[in-house]
PDB file of N, CA and C in Angstrom:
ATOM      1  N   UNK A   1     -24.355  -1.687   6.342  1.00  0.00           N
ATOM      2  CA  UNK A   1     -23.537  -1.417   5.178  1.00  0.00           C
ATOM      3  C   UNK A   1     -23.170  -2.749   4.529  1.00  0.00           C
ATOM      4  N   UNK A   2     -23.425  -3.272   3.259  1.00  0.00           N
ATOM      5  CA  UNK A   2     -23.070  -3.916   2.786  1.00  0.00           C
ATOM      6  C   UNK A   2     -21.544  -4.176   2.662  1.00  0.00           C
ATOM      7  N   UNK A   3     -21.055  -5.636   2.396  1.00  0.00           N
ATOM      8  CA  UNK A   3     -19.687  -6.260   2.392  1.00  0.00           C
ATOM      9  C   UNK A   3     -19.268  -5.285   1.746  1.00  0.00           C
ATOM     10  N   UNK A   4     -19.118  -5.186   0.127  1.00  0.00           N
ATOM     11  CA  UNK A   4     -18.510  -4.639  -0.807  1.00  0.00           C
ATOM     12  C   UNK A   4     -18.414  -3.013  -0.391  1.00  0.00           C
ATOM     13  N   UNK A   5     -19.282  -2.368   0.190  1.00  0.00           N
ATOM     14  CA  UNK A   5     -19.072  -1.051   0.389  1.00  0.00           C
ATOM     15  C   UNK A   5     -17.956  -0.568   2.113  1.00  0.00           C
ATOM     16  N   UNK A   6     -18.278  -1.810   2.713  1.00  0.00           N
ATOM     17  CA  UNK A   6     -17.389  -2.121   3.928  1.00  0.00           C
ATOM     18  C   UNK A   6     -15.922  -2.143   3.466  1.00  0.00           C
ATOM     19  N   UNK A   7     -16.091  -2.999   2.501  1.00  0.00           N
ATOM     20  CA  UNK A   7     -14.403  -3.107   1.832  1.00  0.00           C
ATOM     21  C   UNK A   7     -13.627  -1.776   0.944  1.00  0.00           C
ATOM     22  N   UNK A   8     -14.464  -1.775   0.237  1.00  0.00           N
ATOM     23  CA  UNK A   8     -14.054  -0.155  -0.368  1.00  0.00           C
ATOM     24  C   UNK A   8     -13.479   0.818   0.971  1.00  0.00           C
ATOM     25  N   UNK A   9     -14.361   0.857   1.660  1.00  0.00           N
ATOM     26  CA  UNK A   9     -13.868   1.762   2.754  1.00  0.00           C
ATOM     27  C   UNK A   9     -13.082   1.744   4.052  1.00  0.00           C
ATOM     28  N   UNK A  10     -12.597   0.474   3.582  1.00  0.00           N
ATOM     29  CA  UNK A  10     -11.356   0.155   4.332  1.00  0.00           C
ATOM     30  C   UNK A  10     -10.407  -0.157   3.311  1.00  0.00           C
ATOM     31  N   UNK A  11     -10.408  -0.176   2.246  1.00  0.00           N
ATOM     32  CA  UNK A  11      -9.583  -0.164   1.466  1.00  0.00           C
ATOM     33  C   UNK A  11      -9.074   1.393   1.046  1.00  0.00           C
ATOM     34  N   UNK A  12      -9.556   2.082   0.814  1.00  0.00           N
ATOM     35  CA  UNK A  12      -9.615   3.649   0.404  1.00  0.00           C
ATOM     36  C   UNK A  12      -9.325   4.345   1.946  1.00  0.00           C
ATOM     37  N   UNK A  13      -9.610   3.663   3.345  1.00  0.00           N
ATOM     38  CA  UNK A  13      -8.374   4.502   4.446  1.00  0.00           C
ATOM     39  C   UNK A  13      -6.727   4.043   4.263  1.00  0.00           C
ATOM     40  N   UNK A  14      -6.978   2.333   3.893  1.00  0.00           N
ATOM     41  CA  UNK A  14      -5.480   2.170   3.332  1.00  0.00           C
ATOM     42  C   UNK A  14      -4.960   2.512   2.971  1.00  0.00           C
ATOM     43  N   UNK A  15      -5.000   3.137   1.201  1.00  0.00           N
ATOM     44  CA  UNK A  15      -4.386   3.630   0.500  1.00  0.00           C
ATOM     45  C   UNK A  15      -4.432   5.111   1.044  1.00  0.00           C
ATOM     46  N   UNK A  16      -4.991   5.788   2.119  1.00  0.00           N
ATOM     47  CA  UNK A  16      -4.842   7.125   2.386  1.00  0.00           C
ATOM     48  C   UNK A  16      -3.536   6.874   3.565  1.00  0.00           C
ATOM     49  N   UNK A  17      -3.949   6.345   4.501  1.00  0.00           N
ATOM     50  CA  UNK A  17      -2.810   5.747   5.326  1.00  0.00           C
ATOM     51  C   UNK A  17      -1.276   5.683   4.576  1.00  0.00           C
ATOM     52  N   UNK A  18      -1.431   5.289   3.509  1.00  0.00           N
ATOM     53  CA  UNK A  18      -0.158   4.840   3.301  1.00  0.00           C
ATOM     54  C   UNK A  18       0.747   6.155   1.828  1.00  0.00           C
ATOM     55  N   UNK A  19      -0.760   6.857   1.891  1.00  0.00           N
ATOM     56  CA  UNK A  19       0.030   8.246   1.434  1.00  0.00           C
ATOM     57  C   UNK A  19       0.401   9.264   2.611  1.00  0.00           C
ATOM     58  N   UNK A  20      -0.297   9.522   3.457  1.00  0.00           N
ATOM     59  CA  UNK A  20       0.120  10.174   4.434  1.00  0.00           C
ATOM     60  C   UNK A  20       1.201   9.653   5.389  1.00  0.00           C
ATOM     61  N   UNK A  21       1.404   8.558   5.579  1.00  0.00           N
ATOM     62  CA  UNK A  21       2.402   7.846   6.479  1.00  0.00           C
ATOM     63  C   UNK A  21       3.946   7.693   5.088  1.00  0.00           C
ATOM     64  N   UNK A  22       4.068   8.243   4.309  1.00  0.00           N
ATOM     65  CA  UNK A  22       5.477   8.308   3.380  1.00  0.00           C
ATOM     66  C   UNK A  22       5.985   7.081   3.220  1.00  0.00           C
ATOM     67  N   UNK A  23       5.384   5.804   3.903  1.00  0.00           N
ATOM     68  CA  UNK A  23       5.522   4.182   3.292  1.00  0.00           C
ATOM     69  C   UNK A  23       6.422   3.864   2.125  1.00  0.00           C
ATOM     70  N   UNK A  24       5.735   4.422   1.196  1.00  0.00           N
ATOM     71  CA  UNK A  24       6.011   4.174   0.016  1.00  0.00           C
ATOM     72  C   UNK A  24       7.782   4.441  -0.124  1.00  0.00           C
ATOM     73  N   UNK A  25       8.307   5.333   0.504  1.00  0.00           N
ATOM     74  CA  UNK A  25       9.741   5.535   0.434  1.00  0.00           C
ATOM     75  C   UNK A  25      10.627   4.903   1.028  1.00  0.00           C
ATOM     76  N   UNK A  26      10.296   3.717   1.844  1.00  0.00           N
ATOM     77  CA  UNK A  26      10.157   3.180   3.420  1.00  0.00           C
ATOM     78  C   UNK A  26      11.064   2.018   2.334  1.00  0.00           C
ATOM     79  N   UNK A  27      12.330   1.270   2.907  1.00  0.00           N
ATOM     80  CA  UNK A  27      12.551   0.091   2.628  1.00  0.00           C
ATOM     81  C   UNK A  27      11.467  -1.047   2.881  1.00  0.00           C
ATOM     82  N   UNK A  28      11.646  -2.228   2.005  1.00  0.00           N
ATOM     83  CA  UNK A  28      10.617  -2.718   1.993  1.00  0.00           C
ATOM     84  C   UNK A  28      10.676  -3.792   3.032  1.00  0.00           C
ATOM     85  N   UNK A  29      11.748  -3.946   3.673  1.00  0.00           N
ATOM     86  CA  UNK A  29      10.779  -4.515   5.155  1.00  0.00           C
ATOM     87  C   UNK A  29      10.747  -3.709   6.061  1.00  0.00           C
ATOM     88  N   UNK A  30      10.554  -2.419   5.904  1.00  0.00           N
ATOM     89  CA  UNK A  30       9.922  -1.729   7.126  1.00  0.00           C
ATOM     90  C   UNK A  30       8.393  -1.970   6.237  1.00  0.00           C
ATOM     91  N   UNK A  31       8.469  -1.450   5.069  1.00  0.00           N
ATOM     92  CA  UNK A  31       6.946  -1.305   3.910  1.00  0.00           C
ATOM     93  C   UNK A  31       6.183  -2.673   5.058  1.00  0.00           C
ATOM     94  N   UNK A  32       6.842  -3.720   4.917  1.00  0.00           N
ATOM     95  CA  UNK A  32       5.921  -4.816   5.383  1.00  0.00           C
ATOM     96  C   UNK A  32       5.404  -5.304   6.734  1.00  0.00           C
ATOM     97  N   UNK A  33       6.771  -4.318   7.244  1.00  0.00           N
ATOM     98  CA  UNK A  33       6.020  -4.497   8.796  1.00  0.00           C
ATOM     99  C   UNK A  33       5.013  -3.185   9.439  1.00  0.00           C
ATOM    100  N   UNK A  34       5.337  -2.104   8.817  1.00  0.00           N
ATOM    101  CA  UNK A  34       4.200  -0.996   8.481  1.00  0.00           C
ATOM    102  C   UNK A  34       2.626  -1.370   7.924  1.00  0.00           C
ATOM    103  N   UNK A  35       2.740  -2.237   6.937  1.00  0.00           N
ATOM    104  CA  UNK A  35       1.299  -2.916   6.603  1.00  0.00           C
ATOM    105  C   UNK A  35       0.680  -4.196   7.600  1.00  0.00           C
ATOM    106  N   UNK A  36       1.514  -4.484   8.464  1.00  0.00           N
ATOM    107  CA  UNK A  36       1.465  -5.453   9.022  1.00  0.00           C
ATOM    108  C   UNK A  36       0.597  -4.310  10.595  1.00  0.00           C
ATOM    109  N   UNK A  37       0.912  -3.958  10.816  1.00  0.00           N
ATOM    110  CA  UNK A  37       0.653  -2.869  11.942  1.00  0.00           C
ATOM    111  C   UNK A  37      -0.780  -2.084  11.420  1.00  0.00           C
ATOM    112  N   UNK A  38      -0.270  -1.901  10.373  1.00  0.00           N
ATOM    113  CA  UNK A  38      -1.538  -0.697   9.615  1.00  0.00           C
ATOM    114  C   UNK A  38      -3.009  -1.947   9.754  1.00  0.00           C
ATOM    115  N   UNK A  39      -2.332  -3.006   8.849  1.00  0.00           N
ATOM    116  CA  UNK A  39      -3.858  -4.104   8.679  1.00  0.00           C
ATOM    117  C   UNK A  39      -4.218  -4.653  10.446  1.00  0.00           C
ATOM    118  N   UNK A  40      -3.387  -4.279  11.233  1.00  0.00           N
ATOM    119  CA  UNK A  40      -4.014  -4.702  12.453  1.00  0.00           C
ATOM    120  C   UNK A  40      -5.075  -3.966  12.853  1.00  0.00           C
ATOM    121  N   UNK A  41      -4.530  -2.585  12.482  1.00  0.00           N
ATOM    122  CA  UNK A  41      -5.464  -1.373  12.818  1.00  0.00           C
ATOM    123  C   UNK A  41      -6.699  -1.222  11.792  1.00  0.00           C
ATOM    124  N   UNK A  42      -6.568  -1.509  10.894  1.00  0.00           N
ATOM    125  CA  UNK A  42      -8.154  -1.344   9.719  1.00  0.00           C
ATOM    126  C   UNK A  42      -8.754  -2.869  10.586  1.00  0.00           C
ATOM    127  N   UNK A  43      -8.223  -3.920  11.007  1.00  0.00           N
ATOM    128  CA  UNK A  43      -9.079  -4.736  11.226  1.00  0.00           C
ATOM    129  C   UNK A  43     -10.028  -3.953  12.714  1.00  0.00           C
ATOM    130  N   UNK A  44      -9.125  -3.536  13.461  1.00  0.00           N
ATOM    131  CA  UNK A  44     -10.059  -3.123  14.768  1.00  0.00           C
ATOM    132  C   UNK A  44     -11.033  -1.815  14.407  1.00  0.00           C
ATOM    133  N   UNK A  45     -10.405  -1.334  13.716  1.00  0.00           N
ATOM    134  CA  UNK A  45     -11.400   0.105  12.722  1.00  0.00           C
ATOM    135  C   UNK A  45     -12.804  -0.549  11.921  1.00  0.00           C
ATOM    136  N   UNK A  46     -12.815  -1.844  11.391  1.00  0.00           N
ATOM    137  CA  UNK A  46     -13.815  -2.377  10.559  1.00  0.00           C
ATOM    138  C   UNK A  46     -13.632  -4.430  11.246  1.00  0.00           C
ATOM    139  N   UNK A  47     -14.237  -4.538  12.275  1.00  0.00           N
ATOM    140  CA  UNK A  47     -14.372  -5.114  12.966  1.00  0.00           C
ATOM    141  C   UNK A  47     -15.159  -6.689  11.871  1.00  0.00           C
ATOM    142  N   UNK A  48     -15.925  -6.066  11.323  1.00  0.00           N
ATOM    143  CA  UNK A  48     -16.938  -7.214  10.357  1.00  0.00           C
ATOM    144  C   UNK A  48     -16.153  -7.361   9.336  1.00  0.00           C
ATOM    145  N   UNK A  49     -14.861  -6.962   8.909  1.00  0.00           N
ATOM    146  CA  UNK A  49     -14.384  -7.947   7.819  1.00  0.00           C
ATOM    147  C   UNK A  49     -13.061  -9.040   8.702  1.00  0.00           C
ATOM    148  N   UNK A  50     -13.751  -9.945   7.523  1.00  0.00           N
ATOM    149  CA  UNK A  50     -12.955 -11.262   8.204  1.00  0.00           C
ATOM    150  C   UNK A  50     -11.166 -11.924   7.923  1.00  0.00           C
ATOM    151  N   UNK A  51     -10.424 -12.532   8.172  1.00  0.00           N
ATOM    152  CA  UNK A  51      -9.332 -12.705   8.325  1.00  0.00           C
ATOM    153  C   UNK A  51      -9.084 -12.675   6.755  1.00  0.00           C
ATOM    154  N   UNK A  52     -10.032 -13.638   5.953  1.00  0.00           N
ATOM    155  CA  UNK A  52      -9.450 -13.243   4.522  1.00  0.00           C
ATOM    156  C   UNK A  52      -9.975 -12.190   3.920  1.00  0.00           C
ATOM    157  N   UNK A  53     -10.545 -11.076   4.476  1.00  0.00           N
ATOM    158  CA  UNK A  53     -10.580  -9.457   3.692  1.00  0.00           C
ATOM    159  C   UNK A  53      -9.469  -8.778   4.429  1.00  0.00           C
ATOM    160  N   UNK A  54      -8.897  -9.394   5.320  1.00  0.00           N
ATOM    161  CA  UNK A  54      -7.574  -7.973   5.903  1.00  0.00           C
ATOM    162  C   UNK A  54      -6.501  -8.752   5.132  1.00  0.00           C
ATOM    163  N   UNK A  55      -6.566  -9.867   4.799  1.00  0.00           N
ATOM    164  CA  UNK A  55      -5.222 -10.503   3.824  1.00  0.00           C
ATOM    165  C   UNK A  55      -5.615 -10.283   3.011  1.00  0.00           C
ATOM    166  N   UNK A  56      -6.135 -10.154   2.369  1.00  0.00           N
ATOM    167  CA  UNK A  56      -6.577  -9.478   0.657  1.00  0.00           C
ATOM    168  C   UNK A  56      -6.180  -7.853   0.814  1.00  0.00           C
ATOM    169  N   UNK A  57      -6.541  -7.192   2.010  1.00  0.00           N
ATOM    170  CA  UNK A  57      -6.151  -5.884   2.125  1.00  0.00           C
ATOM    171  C   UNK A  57      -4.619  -5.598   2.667  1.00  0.00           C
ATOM    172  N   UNK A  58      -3.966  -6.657   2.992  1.00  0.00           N
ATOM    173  CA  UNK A  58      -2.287  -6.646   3.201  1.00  0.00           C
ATOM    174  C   UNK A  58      -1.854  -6.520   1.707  1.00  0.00           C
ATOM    175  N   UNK A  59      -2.209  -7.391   0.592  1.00  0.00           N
ATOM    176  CA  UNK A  59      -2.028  -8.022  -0.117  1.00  0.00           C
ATOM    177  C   UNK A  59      -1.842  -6.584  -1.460  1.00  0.00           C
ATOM    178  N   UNK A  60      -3.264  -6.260  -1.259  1.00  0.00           N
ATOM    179  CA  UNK A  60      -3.864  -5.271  -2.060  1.00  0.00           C
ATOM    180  C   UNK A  60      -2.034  -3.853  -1.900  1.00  0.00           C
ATOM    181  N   UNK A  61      -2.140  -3.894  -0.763  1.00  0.00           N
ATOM    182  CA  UNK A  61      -1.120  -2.436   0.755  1.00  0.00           C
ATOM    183  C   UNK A  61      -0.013  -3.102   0.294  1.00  0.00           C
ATOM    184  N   UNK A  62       0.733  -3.923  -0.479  1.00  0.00           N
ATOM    185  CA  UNK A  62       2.039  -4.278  -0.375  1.00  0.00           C
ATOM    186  C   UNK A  62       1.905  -3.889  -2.141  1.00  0.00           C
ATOM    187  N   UNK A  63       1.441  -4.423  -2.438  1.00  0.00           N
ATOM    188  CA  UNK A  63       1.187  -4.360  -4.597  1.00  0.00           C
ATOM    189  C   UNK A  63       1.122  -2.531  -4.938  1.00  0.00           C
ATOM    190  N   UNK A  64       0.344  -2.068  -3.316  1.00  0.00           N
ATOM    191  CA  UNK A  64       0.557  -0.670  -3.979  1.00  0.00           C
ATOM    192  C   UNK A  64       1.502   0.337  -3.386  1.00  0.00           C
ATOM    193  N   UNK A  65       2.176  -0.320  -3.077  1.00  0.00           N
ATOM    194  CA  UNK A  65       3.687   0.350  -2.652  1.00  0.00           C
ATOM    195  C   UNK A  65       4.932  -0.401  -3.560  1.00  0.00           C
ATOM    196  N   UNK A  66       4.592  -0.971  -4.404  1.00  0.00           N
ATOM    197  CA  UNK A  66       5.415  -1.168  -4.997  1.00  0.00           C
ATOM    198  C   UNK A  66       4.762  -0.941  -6.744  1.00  0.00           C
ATOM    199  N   UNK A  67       4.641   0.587  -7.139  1.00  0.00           N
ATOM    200  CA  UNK A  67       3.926   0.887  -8.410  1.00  0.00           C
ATOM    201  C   UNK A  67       4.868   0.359  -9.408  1.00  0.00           C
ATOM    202  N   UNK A  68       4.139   0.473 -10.729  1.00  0.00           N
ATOM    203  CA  UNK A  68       4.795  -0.293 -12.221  1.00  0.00           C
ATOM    204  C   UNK A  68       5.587   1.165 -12.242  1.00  0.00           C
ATOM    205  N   UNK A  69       5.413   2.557 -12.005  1.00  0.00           N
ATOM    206  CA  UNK A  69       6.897   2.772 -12.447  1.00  0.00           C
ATOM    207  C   UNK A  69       7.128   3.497 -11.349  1.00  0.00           C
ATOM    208  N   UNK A  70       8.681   3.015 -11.069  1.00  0.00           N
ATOM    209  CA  UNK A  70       9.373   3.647  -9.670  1.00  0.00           C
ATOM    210  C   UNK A  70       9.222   4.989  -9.658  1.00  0.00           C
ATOM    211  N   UNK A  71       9.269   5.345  -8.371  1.00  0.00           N
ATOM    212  CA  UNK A  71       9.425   6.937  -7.738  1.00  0.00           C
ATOM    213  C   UNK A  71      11.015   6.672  -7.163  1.00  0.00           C
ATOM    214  N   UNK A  72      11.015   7.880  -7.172  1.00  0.00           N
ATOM    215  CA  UNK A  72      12.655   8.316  -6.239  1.00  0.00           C
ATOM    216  C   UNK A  72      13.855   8.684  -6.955  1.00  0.00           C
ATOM    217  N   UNK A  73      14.856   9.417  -5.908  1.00  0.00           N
ATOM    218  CA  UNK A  73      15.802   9.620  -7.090  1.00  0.00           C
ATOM    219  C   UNK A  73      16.516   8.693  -7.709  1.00  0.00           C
ATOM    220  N   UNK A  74      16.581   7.533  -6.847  1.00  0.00           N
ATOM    221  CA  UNK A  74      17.319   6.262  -7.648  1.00  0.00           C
ATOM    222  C   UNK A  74      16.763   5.645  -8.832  1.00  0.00           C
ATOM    223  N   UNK A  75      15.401   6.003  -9.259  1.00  0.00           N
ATOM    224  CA  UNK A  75      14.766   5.629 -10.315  1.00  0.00           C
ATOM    225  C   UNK A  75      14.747   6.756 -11.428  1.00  0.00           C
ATOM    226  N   UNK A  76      15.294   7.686 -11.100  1.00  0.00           N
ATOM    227  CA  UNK A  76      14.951   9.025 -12.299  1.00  0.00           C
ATOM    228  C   UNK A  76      16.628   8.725 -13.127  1.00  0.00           C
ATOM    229  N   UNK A  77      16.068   8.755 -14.524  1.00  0.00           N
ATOM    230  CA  UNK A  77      17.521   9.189 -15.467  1.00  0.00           C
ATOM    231  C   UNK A  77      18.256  10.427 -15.458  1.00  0.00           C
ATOM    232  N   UNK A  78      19.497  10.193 -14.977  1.00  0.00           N
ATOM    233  CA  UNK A  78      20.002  11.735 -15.089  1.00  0.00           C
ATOM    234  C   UNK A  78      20.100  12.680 -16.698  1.00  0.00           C
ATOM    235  N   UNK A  79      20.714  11.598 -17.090  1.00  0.00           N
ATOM    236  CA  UNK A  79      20.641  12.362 -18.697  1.00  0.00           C
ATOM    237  C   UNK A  79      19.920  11.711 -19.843  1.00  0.00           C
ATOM    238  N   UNK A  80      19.818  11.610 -21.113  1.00  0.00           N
ATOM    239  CA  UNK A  80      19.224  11.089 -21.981  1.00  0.00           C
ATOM    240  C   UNK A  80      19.577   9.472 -22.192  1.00  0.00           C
ATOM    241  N   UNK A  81      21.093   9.835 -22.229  1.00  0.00           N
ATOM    242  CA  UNK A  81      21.668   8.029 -22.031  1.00  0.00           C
ATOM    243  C   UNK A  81      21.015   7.040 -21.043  1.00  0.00           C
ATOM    244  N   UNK A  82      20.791   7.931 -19.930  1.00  0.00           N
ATOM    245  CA  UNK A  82      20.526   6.883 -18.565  1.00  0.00           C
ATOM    246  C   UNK A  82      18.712   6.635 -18.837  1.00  0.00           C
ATOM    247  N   UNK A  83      18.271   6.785 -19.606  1.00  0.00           N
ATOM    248  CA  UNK A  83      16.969   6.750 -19.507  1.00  0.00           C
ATOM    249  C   UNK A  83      16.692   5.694 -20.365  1.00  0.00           C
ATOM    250  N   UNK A  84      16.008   4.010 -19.799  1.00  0.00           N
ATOM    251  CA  UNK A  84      15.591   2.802 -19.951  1.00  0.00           C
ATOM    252  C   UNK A  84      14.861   3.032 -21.911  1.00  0.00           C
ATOM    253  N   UNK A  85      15.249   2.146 -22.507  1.00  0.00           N
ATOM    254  CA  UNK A  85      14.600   2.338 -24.180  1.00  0.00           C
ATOM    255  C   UNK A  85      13.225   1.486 -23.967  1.00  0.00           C
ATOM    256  N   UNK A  86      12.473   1.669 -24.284  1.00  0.00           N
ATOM    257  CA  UNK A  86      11.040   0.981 -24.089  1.00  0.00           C
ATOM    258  C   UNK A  86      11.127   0.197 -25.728  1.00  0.00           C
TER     259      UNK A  86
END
């Protein structure tokens, strides 16, 4: 299997990992010690990528737990006032 298709597919269990594991709701230093654990495990899962493809894939696992627009109830406007003017 080629590099690039090696990476995709350890990149794409990541981002499944980290929808099924509720991460994303997770304060963010648990978020980091959760990716920290998780990238130990994609490294022993995909053995042939090297120290700088599982830090590119920490890297990638931290940027996408933290999306451009928040989830949660602390991020939702309750009424029309509370809602950010673009």
């Amino acid at each position: 299997m080629s590099k690039e298709k090696l990476l995709d597919r350890a990149r794409d269990e990541l981002f499944s990992h980290v929808h099924r594991c509720g991460v994303l709701k997770a304060a963010v230093e648990d978020q980091r010690q959760w990716m920290d654990e998780t990238i130990d495990y994609i490294g022993e899962r995909f053995p042939d990528l090297t120290d700088l493809d599982l830090q590119g894939l920490h890297q990638i696992g931290i940027r996408f737990c933290k999306p451009a627009i928040a989830h949660g109830a602390q991020s939702s406007a309750k009424t029309l006032e509370d809602a950010p003017v673009a």
